[in-house]
C-alpha atoms as a PDB file:
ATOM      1  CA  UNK A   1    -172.242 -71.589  62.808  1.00  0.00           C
ATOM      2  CA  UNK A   2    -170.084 -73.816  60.228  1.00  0.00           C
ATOM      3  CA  UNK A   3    -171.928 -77.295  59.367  1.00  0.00           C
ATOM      4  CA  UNK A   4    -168.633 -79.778  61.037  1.00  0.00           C
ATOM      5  CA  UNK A   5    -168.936 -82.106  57.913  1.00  0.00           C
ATOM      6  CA  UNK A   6    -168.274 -78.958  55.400  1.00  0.00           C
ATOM      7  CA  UNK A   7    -165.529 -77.997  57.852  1.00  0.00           C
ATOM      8  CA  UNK A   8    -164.369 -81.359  57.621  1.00  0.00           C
ATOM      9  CA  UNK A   9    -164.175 -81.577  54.115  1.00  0.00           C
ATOM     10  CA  UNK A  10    -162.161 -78.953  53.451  1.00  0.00           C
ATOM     11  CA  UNK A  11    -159.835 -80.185  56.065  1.00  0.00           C
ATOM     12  CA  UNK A  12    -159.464 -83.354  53.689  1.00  0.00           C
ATOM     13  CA  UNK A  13    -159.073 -81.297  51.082  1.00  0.00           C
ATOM     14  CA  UNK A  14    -156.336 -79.515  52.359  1.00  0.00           C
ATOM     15  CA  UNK A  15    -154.479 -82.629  53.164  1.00  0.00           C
ATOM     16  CA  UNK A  16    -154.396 -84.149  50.212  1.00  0.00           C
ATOM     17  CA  UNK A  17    -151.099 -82.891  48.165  1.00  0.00           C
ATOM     18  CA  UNK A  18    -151.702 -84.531  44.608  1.00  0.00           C
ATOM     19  CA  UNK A  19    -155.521 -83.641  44.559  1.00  0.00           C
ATOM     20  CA  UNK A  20    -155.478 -82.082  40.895  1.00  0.00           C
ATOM     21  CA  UNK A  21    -158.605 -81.470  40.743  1.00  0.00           C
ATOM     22  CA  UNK A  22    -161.718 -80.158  42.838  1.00  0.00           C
ATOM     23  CA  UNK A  23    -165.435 -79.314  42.197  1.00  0.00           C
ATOM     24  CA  UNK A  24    -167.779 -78.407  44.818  1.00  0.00           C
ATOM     25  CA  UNK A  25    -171.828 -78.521  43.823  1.00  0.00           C
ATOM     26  CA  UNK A  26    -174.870 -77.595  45.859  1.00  0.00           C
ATOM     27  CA  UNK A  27    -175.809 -81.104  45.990  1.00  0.00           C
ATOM     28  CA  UNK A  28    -173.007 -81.176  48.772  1.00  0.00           C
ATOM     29  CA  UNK A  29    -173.356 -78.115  50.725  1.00  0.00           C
ATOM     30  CA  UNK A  30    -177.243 -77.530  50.468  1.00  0.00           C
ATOM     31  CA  UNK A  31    -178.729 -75.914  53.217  1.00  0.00           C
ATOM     32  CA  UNK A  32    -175.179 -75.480  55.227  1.00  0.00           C
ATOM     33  CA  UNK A  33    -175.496 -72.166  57.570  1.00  0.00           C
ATOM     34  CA  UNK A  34    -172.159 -69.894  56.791  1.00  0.00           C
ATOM     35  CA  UNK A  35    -171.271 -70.414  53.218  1.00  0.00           C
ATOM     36  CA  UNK A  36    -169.299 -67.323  53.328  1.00  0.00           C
ATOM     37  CA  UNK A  37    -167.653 -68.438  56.671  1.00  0.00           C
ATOM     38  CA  UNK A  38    -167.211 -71.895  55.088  1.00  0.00           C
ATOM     39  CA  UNK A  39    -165.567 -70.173  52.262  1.00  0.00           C
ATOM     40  CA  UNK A  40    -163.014 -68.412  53.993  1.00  0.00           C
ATOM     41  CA  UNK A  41    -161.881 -71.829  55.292  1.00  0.00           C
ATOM     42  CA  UNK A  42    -161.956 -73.039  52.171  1.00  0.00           C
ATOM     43  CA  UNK A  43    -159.703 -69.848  50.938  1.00  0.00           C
ATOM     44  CA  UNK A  44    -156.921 -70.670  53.365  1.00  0.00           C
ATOM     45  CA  UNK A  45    -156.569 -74.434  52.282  1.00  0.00           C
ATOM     46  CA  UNK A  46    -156.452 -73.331  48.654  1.00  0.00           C
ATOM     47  CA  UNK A  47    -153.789 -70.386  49.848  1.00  0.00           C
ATOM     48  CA  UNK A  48    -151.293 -72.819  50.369  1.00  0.00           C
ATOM     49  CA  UNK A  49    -152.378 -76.134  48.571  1.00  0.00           C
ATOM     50  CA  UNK A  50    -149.810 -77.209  46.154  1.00  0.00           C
ATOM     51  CA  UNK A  51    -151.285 -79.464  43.992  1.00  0.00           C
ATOM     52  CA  UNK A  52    -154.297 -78.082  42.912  1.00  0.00           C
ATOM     53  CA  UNK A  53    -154.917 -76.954  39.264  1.00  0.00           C
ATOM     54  CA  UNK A  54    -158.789 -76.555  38.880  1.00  0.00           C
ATOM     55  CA  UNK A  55    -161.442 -75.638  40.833  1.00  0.00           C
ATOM     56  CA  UNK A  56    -164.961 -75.720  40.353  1.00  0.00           C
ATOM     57  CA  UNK A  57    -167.778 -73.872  42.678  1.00  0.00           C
ATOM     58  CA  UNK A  58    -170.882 -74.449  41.123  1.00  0.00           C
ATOM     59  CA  UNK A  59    -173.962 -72.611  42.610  1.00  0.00           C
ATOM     60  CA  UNK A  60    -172.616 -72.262  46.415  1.00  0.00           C
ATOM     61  CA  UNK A  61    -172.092 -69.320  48.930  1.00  0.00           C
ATOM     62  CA  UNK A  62    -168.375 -69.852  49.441  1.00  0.00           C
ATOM     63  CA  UNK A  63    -167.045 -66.861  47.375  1.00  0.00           C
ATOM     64  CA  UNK A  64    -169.374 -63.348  47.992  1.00  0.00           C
ATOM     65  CA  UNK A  65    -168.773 -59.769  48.608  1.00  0.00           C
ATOM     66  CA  UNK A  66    -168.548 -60.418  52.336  1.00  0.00           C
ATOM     67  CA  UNK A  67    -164.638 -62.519  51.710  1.00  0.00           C
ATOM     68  CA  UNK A  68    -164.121 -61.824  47.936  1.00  0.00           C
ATOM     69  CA  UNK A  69    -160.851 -59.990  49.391  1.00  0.00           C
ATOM     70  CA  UNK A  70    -159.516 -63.022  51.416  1.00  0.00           C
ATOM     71  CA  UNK A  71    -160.092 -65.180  48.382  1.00  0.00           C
ATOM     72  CA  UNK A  72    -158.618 -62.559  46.106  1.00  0.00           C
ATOM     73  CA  UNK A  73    -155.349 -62.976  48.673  1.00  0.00           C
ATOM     74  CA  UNK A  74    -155.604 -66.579  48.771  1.00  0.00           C
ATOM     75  CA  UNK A  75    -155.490 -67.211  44.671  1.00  0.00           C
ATOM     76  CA  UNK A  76    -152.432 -64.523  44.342  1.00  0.00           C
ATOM     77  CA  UNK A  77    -150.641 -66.937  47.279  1.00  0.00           C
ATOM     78  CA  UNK A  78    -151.428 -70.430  44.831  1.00  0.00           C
ATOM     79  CA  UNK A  79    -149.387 -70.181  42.186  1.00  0.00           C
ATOM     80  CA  UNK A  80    -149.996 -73.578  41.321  1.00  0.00           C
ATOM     81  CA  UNK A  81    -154.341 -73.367  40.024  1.00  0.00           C
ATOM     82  CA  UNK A  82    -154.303 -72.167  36.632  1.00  0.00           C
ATOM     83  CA  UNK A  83    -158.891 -72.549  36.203  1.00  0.00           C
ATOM     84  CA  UNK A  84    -161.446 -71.071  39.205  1.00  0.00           C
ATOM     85  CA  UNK A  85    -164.647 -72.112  38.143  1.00  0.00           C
ATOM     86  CA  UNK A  86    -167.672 -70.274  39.249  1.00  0.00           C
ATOM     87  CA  UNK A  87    -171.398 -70.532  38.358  1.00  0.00           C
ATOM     88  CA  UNK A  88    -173.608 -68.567  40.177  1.00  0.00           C
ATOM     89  CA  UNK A  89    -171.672 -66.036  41.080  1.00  0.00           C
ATOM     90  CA  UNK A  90    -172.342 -62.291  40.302  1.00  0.00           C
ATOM     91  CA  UNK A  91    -170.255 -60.525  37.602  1.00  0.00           C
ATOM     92  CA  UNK A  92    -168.749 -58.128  40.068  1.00  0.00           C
ATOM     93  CA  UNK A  93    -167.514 -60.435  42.326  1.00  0.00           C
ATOM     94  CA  UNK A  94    -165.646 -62.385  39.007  1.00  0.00           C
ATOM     95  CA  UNK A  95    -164.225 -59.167  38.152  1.00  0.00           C
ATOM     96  CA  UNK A  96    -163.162 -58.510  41.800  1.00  0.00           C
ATOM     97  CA  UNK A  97    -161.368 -61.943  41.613  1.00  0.00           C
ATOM     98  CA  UNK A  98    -159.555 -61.161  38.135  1.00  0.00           C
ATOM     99  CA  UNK A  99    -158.310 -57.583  39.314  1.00  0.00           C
ATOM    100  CA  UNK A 100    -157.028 -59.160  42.329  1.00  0.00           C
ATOM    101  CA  UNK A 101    -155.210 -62.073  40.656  1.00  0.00           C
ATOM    102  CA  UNK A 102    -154.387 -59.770  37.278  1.00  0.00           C
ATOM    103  CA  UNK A 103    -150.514 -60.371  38.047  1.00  0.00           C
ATOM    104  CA  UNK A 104    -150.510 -64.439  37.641  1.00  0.00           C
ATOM    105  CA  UNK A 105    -151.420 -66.712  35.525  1.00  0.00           C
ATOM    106  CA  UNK A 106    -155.238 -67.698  36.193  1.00  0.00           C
ATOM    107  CA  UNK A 107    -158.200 -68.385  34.439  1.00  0.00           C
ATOM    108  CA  UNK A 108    -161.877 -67.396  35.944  1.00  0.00           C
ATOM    109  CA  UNK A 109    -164.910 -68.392  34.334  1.00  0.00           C
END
């Protein structure tokens, strides 16, 4: 089950055309039930959000190896972020996301 406020927030998130910039920290999504699910959402806003340059997942449960494909598809569809930043995520799934995205222009730390 998705936490509504998480859902919620990437809603906004996805509404807002000239949002350059985006980090998401555990502080925020702490103890929400469906990361993963969460991050699929989250995926599909960034897919086709066209104002986004950088963003920043910091120690959460959004990317893994149960949707690193549907993320892979969703940063080859955004031509527009040029940074993904990811702490605490594994080395595999980092590489997953740079093979997927090796034909465009996009930075993964």
């Amino acid at each position: 089950m998705l936490d509504k406020a998480l859902v919620g927030g990437i809603a906004f998130v996805g509404g807002i055309d000239n949002l350059k910039f985006h980090m998401l920290d555990p502080r925020i999504i702490d103890g929400i039930i469906g990361g993963q699910d969460a991050g699929v959402l989250l995926a599909e806003v960034i897919a086709s959000h066209t104002g986004i340059e950088k963003l920043y997942l910091w120690n959460t449960d959004l990317i893994g190896k149960d949707n690193v494909e549907q993320w892979g598809k969703s940063l080859l569809k955004n031509k527009k972020l040029t940074y993904l930043g990811l702490d605490g995520v594994t080395d595999e799934i980092r590489e997953q996301l740079r093979d997927a995205t090796k034909d465009r222009s996009l930075k993964i730390d």
